[in-house]
N, C-alpha and C. Protein backbone atom coordinates (compact mmCIF):
# COMPACT_ATOMS: atom_id res chain seq x y z
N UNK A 1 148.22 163.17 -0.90
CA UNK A 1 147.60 161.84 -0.82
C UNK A 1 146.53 161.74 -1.90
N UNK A 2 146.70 160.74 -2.78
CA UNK A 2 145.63 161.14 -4.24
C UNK A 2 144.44 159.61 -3.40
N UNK A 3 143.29 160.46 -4.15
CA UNK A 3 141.99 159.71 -3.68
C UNK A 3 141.65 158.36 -4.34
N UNK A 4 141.51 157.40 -3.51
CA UNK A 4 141.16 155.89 -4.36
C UNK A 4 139.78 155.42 -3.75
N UNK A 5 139.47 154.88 -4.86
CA UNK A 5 137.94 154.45 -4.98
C UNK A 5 138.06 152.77 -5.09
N UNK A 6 137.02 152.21 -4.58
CA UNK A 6 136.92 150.76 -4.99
C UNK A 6 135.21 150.87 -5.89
N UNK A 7 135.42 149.76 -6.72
CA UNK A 7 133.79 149.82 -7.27
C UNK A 7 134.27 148.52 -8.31
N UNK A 8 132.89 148.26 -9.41
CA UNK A 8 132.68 147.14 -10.30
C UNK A 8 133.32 148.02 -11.55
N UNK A 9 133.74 147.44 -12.28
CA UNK A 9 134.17 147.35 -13.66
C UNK A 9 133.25 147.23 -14.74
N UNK A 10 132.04 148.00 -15.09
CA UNK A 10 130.53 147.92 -15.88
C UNK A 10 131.20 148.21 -17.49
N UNK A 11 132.42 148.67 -17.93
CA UNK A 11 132.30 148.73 -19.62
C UNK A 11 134.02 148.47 -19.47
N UNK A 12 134.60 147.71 -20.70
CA UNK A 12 135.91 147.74 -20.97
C UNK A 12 135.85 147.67 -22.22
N UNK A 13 135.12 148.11 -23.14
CA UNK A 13 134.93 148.12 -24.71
C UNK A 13 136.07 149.15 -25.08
N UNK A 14 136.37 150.14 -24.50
CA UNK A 14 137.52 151.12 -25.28
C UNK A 14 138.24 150.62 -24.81
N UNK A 15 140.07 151.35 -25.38
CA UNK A 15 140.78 150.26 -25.66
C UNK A 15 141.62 151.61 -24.37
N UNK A 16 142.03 150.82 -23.70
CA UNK A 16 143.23 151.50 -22.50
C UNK A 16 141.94 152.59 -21.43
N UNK A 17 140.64 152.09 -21.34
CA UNK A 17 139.71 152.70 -20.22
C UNK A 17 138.91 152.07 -20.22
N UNK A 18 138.65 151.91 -19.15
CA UNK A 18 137.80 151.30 -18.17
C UNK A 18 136.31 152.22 -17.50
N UNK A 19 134.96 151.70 -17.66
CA UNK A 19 134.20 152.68 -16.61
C UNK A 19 133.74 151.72 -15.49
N UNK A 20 134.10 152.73 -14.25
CA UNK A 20 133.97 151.86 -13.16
C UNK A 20 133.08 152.74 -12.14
N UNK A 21 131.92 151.55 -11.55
CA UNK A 21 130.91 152.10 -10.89
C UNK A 21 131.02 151.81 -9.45
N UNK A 22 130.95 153.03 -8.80
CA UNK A 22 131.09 152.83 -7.00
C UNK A 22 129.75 153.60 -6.92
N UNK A 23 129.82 152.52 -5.94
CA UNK A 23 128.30 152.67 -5.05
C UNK A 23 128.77 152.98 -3.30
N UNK A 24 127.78 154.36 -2.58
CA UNK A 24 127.96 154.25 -1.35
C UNK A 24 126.29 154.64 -0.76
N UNK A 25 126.94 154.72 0.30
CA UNK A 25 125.57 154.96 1.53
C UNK A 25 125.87 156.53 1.94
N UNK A 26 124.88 157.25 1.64
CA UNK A 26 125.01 158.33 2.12
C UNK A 26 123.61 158.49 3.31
N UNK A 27 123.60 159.87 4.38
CA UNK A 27 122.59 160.07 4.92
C UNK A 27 122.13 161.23 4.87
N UNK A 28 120.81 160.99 4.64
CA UNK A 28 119.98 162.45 4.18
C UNK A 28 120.45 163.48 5.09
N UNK A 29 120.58 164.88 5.06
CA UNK A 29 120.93 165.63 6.60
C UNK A 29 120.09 165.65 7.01
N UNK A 30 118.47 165.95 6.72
CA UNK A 30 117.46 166.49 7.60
C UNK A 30 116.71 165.46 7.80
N UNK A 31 116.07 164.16 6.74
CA UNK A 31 115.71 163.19 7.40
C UNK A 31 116.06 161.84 7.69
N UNK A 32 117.76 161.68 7.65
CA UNK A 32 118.47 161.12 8.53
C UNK A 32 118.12 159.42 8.22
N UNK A 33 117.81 159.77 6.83
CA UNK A 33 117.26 158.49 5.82
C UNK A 33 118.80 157.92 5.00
N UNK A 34 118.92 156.47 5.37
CA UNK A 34 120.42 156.61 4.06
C UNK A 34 119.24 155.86 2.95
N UNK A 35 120.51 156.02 1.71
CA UNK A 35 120.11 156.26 0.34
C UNK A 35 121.45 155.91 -0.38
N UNK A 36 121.30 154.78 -1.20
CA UNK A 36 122.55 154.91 -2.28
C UNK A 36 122.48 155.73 -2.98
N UNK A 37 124.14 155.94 -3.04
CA UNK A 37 124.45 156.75 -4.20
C UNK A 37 125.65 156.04 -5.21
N UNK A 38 125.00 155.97 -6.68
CA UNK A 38 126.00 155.41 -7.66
C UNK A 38 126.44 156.56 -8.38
N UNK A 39 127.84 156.62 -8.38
CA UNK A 39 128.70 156.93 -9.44
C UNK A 39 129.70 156.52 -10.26
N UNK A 40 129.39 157.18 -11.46
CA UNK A 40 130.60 156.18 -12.89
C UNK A 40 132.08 156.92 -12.85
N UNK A 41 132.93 156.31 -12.71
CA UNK A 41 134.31 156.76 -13.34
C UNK A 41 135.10 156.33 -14.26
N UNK A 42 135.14 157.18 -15.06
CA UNK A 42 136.00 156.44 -16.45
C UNK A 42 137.82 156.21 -15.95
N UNK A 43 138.55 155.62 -16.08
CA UNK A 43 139.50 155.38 -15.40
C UNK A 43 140.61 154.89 -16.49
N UNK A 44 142.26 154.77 -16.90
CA UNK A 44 142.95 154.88 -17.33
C UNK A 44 143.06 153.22 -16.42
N UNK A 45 143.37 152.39 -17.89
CA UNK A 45 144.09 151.37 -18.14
C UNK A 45 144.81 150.66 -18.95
N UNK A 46 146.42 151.25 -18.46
CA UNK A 46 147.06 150.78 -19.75
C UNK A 46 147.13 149.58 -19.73
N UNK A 47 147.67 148.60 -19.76
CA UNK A 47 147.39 147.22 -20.28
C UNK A 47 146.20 146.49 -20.10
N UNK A 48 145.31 147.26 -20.45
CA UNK A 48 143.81 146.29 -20.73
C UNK A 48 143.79 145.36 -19.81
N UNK A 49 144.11 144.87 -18.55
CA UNK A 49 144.41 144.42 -17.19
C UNK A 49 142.43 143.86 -17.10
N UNK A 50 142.02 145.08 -16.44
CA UNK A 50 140.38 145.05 -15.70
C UNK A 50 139.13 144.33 -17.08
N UNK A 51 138.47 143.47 -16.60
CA UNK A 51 137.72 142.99 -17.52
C UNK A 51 136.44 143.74 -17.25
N UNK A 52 135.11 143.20 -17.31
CA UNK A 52 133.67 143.60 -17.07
C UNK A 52 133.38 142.98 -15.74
N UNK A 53 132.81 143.13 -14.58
CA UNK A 53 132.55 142.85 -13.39
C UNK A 53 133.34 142.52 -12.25
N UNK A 54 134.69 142.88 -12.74
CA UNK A 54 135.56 142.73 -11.73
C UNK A 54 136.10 144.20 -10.78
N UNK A 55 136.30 143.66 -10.21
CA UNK A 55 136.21 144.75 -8.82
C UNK A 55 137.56 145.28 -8.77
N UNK A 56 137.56 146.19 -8.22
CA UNK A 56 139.15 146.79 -9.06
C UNK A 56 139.41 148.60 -7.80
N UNK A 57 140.38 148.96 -7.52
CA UNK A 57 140.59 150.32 -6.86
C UNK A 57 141.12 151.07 -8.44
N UNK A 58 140.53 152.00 -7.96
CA UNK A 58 141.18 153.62 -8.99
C UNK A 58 141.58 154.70 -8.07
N UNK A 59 143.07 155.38 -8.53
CA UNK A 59 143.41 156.11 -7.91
C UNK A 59 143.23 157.44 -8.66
N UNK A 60 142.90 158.70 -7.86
CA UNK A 60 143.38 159.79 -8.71
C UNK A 60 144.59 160.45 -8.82
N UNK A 61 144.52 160.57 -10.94
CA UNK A 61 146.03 161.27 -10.87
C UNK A 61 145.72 162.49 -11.56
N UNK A 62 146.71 163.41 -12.68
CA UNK A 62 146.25 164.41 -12.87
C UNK A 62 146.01 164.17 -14.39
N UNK A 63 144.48 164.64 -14.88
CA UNK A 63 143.77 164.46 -16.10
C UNK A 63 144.77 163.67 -17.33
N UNK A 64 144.16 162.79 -17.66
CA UNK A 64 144.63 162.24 -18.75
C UNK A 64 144.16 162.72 -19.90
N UNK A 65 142.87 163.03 -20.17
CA UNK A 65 141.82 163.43 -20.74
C UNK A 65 140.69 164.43 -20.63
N UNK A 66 139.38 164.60 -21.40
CA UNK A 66 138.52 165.34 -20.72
C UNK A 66 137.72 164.80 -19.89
N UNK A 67 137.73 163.28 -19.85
CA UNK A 67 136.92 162.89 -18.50
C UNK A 67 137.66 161.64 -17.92
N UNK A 68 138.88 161.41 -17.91
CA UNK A 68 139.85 160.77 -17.28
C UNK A 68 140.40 161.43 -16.35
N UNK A 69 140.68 161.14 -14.94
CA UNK A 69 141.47 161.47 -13.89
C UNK A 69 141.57 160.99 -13.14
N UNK A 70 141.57 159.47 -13.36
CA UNK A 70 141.83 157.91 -12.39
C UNK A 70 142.55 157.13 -13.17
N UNK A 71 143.20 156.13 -12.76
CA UNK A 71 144.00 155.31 -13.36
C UNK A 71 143.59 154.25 -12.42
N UNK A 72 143.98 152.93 -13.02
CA UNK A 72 143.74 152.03 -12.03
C UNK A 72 144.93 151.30 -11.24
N UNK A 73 144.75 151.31 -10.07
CA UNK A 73 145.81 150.77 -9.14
C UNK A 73 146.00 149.49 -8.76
N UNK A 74 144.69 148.21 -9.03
CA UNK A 74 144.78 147.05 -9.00
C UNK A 74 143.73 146.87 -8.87
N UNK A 75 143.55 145.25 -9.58
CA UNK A 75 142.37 144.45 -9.50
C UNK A 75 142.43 143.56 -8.73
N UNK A 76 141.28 143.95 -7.10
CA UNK A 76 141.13 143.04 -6.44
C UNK A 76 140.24 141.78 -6.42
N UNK A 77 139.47 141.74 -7.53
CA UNK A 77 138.83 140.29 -7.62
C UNK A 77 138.61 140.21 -9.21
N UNK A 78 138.27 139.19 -9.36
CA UNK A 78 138.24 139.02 -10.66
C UNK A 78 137.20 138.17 -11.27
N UNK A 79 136.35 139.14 -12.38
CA UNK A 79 134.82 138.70 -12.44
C UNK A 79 134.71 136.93 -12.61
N UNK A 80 133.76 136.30 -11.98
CA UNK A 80 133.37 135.05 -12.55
C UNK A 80 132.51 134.90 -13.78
N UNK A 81 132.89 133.68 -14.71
CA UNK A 81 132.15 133.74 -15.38
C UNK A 81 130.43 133.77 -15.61
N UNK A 82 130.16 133.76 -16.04
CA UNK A 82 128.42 134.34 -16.51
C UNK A 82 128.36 132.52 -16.98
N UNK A 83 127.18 132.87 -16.06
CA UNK A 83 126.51 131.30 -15.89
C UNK A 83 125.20 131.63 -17.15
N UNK A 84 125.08 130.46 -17.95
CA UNK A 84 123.87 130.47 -18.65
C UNK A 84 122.96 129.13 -18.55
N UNK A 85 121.93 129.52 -17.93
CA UNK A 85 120.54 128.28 -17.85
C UNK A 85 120.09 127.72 -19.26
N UNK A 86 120.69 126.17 -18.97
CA UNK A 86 120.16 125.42 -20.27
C UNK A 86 118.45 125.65 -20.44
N UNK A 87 118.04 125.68 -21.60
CA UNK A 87 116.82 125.46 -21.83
C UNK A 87 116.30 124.06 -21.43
N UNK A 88 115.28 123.73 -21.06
CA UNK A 88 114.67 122.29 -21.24
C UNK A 88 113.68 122.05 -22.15
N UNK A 89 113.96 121.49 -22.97
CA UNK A 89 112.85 121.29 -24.43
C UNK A 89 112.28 120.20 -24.04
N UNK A 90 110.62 120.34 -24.23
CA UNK A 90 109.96 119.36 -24.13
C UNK A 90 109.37 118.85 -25.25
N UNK A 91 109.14 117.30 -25.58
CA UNK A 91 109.41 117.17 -27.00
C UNK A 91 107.68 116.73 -27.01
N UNK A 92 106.77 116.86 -27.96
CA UNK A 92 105.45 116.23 -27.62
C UNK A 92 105.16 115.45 -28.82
């Protein structure tokens, strides 16, 4: 059973990989405090599919590379665009 991750899609600048960031909740053992924990995975995408902020599962397969050993299995949402606030110029 190979291991799949869900997380955000933070870089698609290289061409066929993806780095994708999962975030979880872990709990301290002794003071029983949770605490995120983020980690990056660089991930195998052949058809340039996953954009930047879209949410996406990676499965593991066996090394593609020296720091590839996920591929991606599908993109479940798909980033919205990036809103930009007009300026308001005030004219005097």
């Amino acid at each position: 059973m190979a291991k799949t991750l869900t997380g955000i899609v933070t870089s698609d600048k290289r061409d066929k990989t993806i780095t994708v960031t999962v975030t979880s909740r872990e709990t301290h053992p002794i003071y029983r405090k949770q605490y995120t924990v983020t980690r990056k995975y660089t991930a195998h995408d052949e058809k340039n599919e996953a954009g930047e902020g879209d949410k996406v599962v990676i499965s593991e397969v066996r090394p593609i590379s020296k720091t590839k050993s996920f591929t991606l299995a599908e993109v479940v949402e798909k980033a919205r665009g990036s809103v930009e606030l007009k300026s308001d110029e005030v004219e005097a």
